[in-house]
C-alpha atoms as a PDB file:
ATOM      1  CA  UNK A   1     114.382 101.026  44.080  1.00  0.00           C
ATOM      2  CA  UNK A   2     113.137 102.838  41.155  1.00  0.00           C
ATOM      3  CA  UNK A   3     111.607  99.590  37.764  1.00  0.00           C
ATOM      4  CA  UNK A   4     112.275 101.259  34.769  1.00  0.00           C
ATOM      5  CA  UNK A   5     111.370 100.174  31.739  1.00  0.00           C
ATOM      6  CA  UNK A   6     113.527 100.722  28.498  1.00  0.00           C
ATOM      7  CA  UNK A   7     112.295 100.364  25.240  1.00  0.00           C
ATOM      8  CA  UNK A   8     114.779 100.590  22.243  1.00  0.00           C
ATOM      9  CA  UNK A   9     115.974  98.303  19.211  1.00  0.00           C
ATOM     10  CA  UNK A  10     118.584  96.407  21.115  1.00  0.00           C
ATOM     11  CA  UNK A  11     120.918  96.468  18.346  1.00  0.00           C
ATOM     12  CA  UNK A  12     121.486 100.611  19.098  1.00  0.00           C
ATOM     13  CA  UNK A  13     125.360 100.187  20.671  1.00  0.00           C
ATOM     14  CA  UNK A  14     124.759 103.755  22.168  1.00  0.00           C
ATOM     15  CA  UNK A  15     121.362 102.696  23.982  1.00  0.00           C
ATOM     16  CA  UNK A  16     122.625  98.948  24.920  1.00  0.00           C
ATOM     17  CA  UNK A  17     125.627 100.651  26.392  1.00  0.00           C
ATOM     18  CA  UNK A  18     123.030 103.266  28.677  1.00  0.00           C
ATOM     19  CA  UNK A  19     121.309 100.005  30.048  1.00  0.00           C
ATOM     20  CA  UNK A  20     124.286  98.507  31.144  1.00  0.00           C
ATOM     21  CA  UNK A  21     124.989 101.546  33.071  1.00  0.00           C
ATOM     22  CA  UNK A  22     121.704 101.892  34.539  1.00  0.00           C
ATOM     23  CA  UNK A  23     122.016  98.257  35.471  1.00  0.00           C
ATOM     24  CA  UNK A  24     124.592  98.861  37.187  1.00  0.00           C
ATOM     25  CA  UNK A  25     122.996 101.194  39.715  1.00  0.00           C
ATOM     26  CA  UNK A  26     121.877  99.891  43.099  1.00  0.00           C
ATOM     27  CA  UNK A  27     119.146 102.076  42.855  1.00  0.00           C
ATOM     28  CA  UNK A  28     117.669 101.112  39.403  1.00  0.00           C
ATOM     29  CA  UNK A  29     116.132  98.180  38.517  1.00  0.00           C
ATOM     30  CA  UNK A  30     115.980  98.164  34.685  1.00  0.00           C
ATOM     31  CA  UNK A  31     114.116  95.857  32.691  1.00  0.00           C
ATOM     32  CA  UNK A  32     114.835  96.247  28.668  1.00  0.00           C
ATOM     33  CA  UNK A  33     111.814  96.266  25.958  1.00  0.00           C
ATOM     34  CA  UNK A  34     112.852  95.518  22.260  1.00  0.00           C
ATOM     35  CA  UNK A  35     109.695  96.994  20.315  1.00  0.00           C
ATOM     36  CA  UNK A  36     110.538  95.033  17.645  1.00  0.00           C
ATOM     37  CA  UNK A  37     110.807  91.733  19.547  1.00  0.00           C
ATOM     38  CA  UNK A  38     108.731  91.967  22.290  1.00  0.00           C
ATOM     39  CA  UNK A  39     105.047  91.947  21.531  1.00  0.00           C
ATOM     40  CA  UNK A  40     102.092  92.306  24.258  1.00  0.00           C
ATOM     41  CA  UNK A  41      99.129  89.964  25.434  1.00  0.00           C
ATOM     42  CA  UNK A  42      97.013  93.233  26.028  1.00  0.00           C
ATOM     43  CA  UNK A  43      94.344  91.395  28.798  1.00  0.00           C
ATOM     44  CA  UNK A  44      97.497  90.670  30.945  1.00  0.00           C
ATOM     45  CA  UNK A  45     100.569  93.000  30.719  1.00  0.00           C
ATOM     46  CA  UNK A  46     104.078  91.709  32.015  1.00  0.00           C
ATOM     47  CA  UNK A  47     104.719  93.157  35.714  1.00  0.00           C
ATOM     48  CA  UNK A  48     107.957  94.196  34.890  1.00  0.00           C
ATOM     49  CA  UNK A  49     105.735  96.803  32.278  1.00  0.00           C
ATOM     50  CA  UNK A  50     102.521  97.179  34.740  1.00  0.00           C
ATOM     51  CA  UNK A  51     104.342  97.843  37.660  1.00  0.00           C
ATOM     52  CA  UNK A  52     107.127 100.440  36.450  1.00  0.00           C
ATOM     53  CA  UNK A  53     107.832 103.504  37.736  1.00  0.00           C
ATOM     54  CA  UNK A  54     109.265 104.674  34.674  1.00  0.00           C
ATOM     55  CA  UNK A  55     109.083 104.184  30.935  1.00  0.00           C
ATOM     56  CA  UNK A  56     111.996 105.481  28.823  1.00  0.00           C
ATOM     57  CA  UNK A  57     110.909 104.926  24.702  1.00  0.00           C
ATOM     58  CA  UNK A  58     113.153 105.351  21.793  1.00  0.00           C
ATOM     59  CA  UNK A  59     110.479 104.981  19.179  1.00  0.00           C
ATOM     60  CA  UNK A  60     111.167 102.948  16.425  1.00  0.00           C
ATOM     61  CA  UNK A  61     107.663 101.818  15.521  1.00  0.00           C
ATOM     62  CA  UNK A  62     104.101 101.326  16.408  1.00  0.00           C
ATOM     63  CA  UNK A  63     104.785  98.865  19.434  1.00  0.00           C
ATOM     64  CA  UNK A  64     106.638 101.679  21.187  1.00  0.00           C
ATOM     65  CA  UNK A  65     103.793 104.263  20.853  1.00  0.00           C
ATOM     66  CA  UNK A  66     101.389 101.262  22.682  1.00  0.00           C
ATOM     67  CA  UNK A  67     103.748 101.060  25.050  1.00  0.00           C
ATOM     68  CA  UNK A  68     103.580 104.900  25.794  1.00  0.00           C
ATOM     69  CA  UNK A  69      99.289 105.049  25.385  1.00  0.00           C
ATOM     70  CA  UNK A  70      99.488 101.999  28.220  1.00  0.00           C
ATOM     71  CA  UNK A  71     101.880 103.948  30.751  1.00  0.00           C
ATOM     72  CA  UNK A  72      99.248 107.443  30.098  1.00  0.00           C
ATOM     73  CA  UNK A  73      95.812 105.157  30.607  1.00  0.00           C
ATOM     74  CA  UNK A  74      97.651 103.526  33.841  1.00  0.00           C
ATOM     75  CA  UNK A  75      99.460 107.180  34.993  1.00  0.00           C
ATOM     76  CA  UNK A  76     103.220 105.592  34.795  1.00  0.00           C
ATOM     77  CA  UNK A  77     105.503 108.282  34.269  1.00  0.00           C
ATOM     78  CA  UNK A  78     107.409 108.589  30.963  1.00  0.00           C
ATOM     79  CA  UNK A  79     110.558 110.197  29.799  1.00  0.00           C
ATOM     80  CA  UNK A  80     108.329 111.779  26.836  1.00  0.00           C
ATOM     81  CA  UNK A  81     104.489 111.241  26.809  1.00  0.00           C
ATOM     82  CA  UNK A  82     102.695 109.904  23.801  1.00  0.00           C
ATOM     83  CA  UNK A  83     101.324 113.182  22.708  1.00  0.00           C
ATOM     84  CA  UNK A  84     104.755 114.736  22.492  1.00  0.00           C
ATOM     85  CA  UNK A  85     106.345 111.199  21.013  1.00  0.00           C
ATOM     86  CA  UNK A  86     102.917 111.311  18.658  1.00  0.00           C
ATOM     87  CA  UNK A  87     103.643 115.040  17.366  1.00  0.00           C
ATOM     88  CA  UNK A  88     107.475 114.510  16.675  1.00  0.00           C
ATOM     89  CA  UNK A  89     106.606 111.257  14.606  1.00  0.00           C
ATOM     90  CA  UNK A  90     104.314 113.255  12.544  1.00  0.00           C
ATOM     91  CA  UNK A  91     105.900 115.898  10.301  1.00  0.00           C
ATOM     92  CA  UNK A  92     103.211 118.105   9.651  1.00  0.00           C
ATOM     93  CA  UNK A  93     102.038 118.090  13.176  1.00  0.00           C
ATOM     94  CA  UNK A  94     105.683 119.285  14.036  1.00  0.00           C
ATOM     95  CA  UNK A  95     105.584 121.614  11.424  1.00  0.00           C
ATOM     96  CA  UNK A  96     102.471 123.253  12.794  1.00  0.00           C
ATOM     97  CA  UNK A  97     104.122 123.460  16.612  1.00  0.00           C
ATOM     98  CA  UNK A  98     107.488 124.641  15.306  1.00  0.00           C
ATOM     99  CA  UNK A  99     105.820 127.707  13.410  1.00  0.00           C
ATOM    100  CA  UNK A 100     103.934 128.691  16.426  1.00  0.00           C
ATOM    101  CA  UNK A 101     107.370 128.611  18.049  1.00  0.00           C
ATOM    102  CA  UNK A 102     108.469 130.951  15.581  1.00  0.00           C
ATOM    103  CA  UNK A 103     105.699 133.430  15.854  1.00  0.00           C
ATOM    104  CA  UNK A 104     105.963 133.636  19.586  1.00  0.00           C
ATOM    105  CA  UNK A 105     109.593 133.964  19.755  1.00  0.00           C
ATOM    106  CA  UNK A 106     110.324 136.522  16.707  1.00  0.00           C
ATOM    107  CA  UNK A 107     113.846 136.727  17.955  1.00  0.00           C
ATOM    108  CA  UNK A 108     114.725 133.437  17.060  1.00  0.00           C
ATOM    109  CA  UNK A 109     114.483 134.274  12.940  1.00  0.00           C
ATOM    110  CA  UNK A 110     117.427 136.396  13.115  1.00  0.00           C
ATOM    111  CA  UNK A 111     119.676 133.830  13.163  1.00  0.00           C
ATOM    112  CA  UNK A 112     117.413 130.328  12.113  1.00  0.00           C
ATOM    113  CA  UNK A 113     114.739 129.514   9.720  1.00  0.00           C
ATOM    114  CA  UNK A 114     111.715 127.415   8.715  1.00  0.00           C
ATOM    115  CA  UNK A 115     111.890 126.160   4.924  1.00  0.00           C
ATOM    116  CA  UNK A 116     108.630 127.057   3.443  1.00  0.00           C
ATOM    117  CA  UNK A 117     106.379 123.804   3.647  1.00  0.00           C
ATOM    118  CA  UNK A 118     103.525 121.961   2.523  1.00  0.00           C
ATOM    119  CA  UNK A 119     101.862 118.794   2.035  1.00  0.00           C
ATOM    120  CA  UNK A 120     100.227 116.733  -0.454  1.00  0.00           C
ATOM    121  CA  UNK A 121      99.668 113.861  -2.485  1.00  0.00           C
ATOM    122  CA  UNK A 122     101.229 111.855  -5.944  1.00  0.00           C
ATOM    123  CA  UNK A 123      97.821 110.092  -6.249  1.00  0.00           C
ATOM    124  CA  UNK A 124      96.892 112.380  -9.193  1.00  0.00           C
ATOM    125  CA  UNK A 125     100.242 112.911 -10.735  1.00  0.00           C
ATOM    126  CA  UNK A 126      99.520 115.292 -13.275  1.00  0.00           C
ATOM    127  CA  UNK A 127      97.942 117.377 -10.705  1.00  0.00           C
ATOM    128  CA  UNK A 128     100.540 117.191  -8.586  1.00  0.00           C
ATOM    129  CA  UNK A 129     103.793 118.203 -11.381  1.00  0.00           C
ATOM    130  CA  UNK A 130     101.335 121.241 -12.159  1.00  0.00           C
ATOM    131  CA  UNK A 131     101.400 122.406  -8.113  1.00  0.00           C
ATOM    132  CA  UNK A 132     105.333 121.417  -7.984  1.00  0.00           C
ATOM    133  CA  UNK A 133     106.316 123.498 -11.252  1.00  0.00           C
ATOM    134  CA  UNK A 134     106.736 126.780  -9.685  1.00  0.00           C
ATOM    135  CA  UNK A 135     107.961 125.828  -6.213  1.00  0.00           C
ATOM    136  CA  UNK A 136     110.893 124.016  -7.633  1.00  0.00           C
ATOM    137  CA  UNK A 137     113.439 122.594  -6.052  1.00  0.00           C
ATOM    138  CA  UNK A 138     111.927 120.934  -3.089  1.00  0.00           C
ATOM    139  CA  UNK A 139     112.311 117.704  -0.872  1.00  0.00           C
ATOM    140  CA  UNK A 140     109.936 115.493  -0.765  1.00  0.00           C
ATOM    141  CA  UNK A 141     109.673 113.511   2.867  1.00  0.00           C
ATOM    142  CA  UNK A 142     107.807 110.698   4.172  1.00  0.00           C
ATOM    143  CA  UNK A 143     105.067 111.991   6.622  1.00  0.00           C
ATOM    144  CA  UNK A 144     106.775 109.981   9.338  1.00  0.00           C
ATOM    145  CA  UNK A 145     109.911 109.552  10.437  1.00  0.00           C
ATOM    146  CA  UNK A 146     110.015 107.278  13.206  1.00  0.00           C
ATOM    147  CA  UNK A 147     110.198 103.607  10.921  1.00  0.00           C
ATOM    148  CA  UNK A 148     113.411 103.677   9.087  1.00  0.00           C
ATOM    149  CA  UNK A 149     112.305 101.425   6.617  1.00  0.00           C
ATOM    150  CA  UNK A 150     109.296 103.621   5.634  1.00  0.00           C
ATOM    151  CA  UNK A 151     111.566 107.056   5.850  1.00  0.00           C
ATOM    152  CA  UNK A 152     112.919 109.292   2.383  1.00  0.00           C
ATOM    153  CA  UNK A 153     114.297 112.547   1.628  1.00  0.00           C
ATOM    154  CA  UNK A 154     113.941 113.149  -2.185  1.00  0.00           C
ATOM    155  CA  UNK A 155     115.096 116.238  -4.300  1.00  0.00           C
ATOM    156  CA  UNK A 156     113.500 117.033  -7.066  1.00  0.00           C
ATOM    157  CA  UNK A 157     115.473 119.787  -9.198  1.00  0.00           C
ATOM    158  CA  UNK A 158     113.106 119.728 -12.227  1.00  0.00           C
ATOM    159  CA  UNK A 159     109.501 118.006 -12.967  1.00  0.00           C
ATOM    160  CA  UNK A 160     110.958 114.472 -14.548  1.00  0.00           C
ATOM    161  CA  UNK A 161     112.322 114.000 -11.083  1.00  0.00           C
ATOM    162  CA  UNK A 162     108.772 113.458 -10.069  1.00  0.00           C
ATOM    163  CA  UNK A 163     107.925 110.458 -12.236  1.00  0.00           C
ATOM    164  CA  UNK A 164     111.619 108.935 -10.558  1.00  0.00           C
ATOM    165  CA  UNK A 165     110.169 109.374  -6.931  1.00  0.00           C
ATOM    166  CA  UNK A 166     107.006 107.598  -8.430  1.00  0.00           C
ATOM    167  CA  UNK A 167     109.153 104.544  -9.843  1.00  0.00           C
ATOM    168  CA  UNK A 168     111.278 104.228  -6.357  1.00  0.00           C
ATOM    169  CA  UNK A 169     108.862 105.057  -4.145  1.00  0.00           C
ATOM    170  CA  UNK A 170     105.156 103.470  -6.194  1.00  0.00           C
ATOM    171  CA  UNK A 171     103.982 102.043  -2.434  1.00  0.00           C
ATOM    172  CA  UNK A 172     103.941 105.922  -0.995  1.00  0.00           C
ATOM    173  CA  UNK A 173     102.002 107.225  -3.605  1.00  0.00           C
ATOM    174  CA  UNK A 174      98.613 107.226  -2.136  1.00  0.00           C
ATOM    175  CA  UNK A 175      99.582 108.484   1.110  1.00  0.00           C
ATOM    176  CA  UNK A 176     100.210 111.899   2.000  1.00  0.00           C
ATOM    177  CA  UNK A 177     103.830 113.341   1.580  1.00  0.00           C
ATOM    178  CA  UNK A 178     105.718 116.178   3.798  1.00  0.00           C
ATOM    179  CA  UNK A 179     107.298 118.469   1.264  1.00  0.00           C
ATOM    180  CA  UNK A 180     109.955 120.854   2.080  1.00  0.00           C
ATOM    181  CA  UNK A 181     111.221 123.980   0.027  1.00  0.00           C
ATOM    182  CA  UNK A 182     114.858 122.845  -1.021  1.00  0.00           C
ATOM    183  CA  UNK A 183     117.271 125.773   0.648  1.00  0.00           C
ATOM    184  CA  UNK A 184     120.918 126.136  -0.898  1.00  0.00           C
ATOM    185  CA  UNK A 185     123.663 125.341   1.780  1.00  0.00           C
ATOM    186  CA  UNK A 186     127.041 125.360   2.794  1.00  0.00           C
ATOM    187  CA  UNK A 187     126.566 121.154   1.857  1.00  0.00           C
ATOM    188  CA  UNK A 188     126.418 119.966   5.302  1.00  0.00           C
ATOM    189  CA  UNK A 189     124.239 119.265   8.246  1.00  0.00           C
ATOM    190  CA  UNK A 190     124.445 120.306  11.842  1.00  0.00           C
ATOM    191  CA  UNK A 191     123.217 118.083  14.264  1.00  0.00           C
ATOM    192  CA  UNK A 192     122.349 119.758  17.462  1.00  0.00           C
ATOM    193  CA  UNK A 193     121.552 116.888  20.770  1.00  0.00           C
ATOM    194  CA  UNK A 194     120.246 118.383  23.877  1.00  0.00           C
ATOM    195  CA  UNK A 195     120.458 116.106  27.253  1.00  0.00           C
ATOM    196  CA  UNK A 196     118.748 118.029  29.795  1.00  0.00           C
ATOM    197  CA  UNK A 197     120.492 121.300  29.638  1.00  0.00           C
ATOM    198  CA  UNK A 198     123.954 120.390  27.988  1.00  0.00           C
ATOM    199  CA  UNK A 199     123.894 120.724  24.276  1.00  0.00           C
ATOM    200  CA  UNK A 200     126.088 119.187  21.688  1.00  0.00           C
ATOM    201  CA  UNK A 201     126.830 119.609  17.691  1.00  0.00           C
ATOM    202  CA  UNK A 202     127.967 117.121  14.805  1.00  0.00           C
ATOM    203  CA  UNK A 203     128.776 118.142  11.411  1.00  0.00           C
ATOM    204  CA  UNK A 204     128.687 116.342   8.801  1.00  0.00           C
ATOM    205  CA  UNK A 205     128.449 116.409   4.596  1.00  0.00           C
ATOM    206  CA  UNK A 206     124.549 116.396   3.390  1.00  0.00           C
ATOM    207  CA  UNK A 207     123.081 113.319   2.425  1.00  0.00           C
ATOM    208  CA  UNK A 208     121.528 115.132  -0.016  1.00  0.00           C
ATOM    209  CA  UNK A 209     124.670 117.138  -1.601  1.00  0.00           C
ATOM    210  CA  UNK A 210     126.180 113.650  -1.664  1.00  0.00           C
ATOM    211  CA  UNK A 211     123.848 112.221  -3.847  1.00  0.00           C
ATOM    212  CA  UNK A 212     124.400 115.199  -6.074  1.00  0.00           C
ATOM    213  CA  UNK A 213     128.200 115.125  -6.082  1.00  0.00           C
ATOM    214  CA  UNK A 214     128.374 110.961  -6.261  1.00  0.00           C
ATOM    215  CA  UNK A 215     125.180 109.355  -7.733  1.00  0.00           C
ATOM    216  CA  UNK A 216     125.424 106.543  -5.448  1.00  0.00           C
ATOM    217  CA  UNK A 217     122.280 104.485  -5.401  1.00  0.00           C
ATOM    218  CA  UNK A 218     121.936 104.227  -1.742  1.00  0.00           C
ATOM    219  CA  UNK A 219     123.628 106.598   1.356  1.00  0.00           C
ATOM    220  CA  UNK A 220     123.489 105.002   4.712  1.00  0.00           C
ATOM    221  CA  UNK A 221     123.560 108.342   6.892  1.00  0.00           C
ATOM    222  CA  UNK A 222     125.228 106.429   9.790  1.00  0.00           C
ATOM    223  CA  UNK A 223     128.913 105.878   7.503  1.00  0.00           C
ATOM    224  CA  UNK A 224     128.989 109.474   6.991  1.00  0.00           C
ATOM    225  CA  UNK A 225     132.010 110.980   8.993  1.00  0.00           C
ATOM    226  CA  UNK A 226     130.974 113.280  11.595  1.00  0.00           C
ATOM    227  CA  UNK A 227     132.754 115.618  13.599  1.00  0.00           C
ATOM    228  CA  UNK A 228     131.850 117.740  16.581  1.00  0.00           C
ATOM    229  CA  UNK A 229     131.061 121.596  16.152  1.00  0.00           C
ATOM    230  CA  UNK A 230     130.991 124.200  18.414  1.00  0.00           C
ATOM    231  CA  UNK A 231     127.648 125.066  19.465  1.00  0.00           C
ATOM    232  CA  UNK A 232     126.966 129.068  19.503  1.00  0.00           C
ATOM    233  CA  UNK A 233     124.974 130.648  22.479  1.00  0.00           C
ATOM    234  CA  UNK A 234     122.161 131.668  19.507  1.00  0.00           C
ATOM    235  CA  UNK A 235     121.744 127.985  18.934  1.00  0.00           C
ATOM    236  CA  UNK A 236     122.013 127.156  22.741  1.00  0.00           C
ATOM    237  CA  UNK A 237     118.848 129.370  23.071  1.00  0.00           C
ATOM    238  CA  UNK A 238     117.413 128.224  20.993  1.00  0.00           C
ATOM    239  CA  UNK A 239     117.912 124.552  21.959  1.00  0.00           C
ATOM    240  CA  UNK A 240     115.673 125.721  25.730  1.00  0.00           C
ATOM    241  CA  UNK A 241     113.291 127.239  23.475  1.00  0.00           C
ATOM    242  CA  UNK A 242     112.203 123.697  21.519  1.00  0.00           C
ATOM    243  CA  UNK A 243     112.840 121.801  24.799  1.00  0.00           C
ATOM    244  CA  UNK A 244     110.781 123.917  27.091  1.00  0.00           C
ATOM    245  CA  UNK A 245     107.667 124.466  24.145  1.00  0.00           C
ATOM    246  CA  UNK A 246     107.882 121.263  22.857  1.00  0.00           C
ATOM    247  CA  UNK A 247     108.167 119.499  26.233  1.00  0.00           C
ATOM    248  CA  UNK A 248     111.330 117.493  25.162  1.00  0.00           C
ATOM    249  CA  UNK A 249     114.393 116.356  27.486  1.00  0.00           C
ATOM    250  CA  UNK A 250     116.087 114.463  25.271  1.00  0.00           C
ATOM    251  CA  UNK A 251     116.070 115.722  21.762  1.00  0.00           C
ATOM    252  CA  UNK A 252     117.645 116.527  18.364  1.00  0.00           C
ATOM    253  CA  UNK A 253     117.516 118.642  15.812  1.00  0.00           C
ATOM    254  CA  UNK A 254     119.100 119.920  12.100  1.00  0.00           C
ATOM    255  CA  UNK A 255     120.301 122.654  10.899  1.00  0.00           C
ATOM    256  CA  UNK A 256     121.614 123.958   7.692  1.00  0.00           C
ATOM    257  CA  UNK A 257     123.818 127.020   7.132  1.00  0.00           C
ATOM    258  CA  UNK A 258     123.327 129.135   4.368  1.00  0.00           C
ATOM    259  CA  UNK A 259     126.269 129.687   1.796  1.00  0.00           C
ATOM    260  CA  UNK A 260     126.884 133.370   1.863  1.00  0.00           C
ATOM    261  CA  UNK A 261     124.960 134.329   5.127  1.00  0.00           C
ATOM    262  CA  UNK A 262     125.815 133.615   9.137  1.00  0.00           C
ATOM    263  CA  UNK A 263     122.317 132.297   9.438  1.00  0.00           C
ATOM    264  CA  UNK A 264     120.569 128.290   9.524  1.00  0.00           C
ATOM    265  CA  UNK A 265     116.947 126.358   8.391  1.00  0.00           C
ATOM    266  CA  UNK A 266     115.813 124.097  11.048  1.00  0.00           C
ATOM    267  CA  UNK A 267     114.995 121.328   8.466  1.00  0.00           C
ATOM    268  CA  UNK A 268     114.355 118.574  11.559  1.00  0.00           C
ATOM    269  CA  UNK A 269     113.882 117.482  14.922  1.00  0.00           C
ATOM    270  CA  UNK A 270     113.808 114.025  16.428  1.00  0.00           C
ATOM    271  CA  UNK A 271     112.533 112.862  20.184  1.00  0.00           C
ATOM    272  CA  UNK A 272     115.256 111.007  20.757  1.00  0.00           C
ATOM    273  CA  UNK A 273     118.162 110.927  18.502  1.00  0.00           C
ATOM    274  CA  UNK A 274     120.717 108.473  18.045  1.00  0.00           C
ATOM    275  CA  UNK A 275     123.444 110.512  19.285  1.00  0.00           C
ATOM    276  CA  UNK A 276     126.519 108.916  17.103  1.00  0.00           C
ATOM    277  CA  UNK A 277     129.804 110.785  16.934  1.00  0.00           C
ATOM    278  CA  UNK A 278     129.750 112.481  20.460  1.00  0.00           C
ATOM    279  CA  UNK A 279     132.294 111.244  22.540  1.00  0.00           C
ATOM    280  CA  UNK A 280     131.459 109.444  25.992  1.00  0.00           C
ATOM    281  CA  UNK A 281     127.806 110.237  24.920  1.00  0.00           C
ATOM    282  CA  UNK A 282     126.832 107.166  26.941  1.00  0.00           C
ATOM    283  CA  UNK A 283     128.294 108.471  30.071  1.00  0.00           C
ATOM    284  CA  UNK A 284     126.353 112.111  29.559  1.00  0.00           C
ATOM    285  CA  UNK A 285     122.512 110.677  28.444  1.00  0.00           C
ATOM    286  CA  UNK A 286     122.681 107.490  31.607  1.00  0.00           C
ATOM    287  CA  UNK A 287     124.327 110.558  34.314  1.00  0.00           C
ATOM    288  CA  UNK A 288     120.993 112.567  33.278  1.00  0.00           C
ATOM    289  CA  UNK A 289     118.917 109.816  33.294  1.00  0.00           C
ATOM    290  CA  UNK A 290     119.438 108.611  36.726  1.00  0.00           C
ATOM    291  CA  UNK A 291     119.536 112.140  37.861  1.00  0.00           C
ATOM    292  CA  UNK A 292     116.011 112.773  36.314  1.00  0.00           C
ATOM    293  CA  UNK A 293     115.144 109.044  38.628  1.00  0.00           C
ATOM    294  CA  UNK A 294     116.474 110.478  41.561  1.00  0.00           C
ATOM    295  CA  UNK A 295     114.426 113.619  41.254  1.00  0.00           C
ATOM    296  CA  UNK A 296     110.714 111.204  40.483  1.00  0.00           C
END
């Protein structure tokens, strides 16, 4: 009998409908952790968390990254450890890992791309429109990505753009920022999810050509109608190459596709994506998953 521990929002329909699965096998004894629920008393952990065998995280905020430094201090094995969970959270840190990806595996750029990158800060703001002037347009992102409520992508076409993100955005302003070169696409977004070794592909528009076609004052990504694409054996390669360096089994990433060229930027990656659009997806990620148990 293999105690795993799962720890996820438990409003995620995808995720609640993996539990019930795993619940479901005689072999698996799964207890669920809602990491923004379920708080710790650190002198005296829960068994159901101390004596696990496994510890599957879907990170959603700071709770979920104690959870994974308790399972490395007490050697429980986890689906992804905190230093890999740690670097995906962190966009410059990823940044820094996928270019050394790129330099040893030259092959990759024929087909995908890094946007040139940088960060900084909108403490000094005049400072700041003077080092955004000539490396217009660009997207400006939060430096992590994990809390949803603390997450942005903003494009800013010209420097009065700048003084908007300050308005919307007045609580980021003294932290530092991930900042993207803005690449002209095709106006939508491929989402690649890797389970193990199958690989899968949603299109959809671009949040971010949406805005510029509509104006709408707020997009919520997960309304956007998605469809599934067929993934090319480029991509595919690519896909072992980020799970093998990276040390990621379950994993997503973007692409865009350039307008008048066969080739994509790899504009994001996630640990552990949410996976909506993909038909039976529940069946695929809980098949792996008890697999994976099997092989502990």
């Amino acid at each position: 009998m293999k105690k795993v521990v799962f720890s996820a929002r438990q409003d995620h329909e995808i995720i609640a409908s993996v539990i019930k699965k795993l619940k479901q096998n005689p072999d698996i004894e799964v207890s669920f952790h809602d990491p923004t629920k379920n708080f710790f008393n650190l002198s005296r952990m829960p068994k159901s968390i101390s004596q696990a065998n496994f510890i599957i995280v879907k990170v959603r905020n700071e709770c979920s990254i104690d959870l994974l430094h308790y399972a490395k201090t007490h050697q429980i094995p986890t689906l992804h450890s905190v230093d890999t969970v740690l670097m995906c959270k962190n966009k410059i840190s990823l940044d820094y890992a996928l270019r050394r990806i790129f330099k040893i595996y030259p092959q990759i750029k024929k087909k995908i791309l890094l946007p040139n990158s940088w960060n900084n800060n909108l403490a000094d703001l005049s400072k700041f429109k003077k080092w955004a002037l000539p490396k217009l347009p660009i997207v400006i992102k939060s430096h992590y990505q994990h809390d949803k409520y603390n997450r942005f992508n903003f494009l800013v076409k010209k420097v009065d753009d700048i003084g908007i993100f300050c308005e919307k955005y007045k609580e980021f302003l003294y932290y530092d920022v991930y900042i993207q070169k803005f690449i002209e696409c095709d106006g939508f977004e491929r989402k690649v999810y890797v389970i193990g070794d199958k690989v899968f592909g949603i299109i959809r528009e671009n949040p971010i050509y949406i805005f510029l076609r509509d104006k709408p004052s707020k997009i919520d990504v997960d309304k956007i109608k998605r469809k599934e694409f067929k993934i090319s054996e480029e991509i595919r390669e690519f896909a072992r190459i980020l799970s093998k360096e990276l040390n990621l089994k379950i994993f997503g990433f973007d692409l865009i596709k350039l307008t008048d060229k066969n080739r994509f930027y790899l504009i994001d990656l996630n640990d552990f994506p949410g996976f909506r659009g993909i038909k039976n997806i529940e069946n695929t990620l809980s098949s792996y998953l008890v697999e994976y148990l099997r092989n502990l």
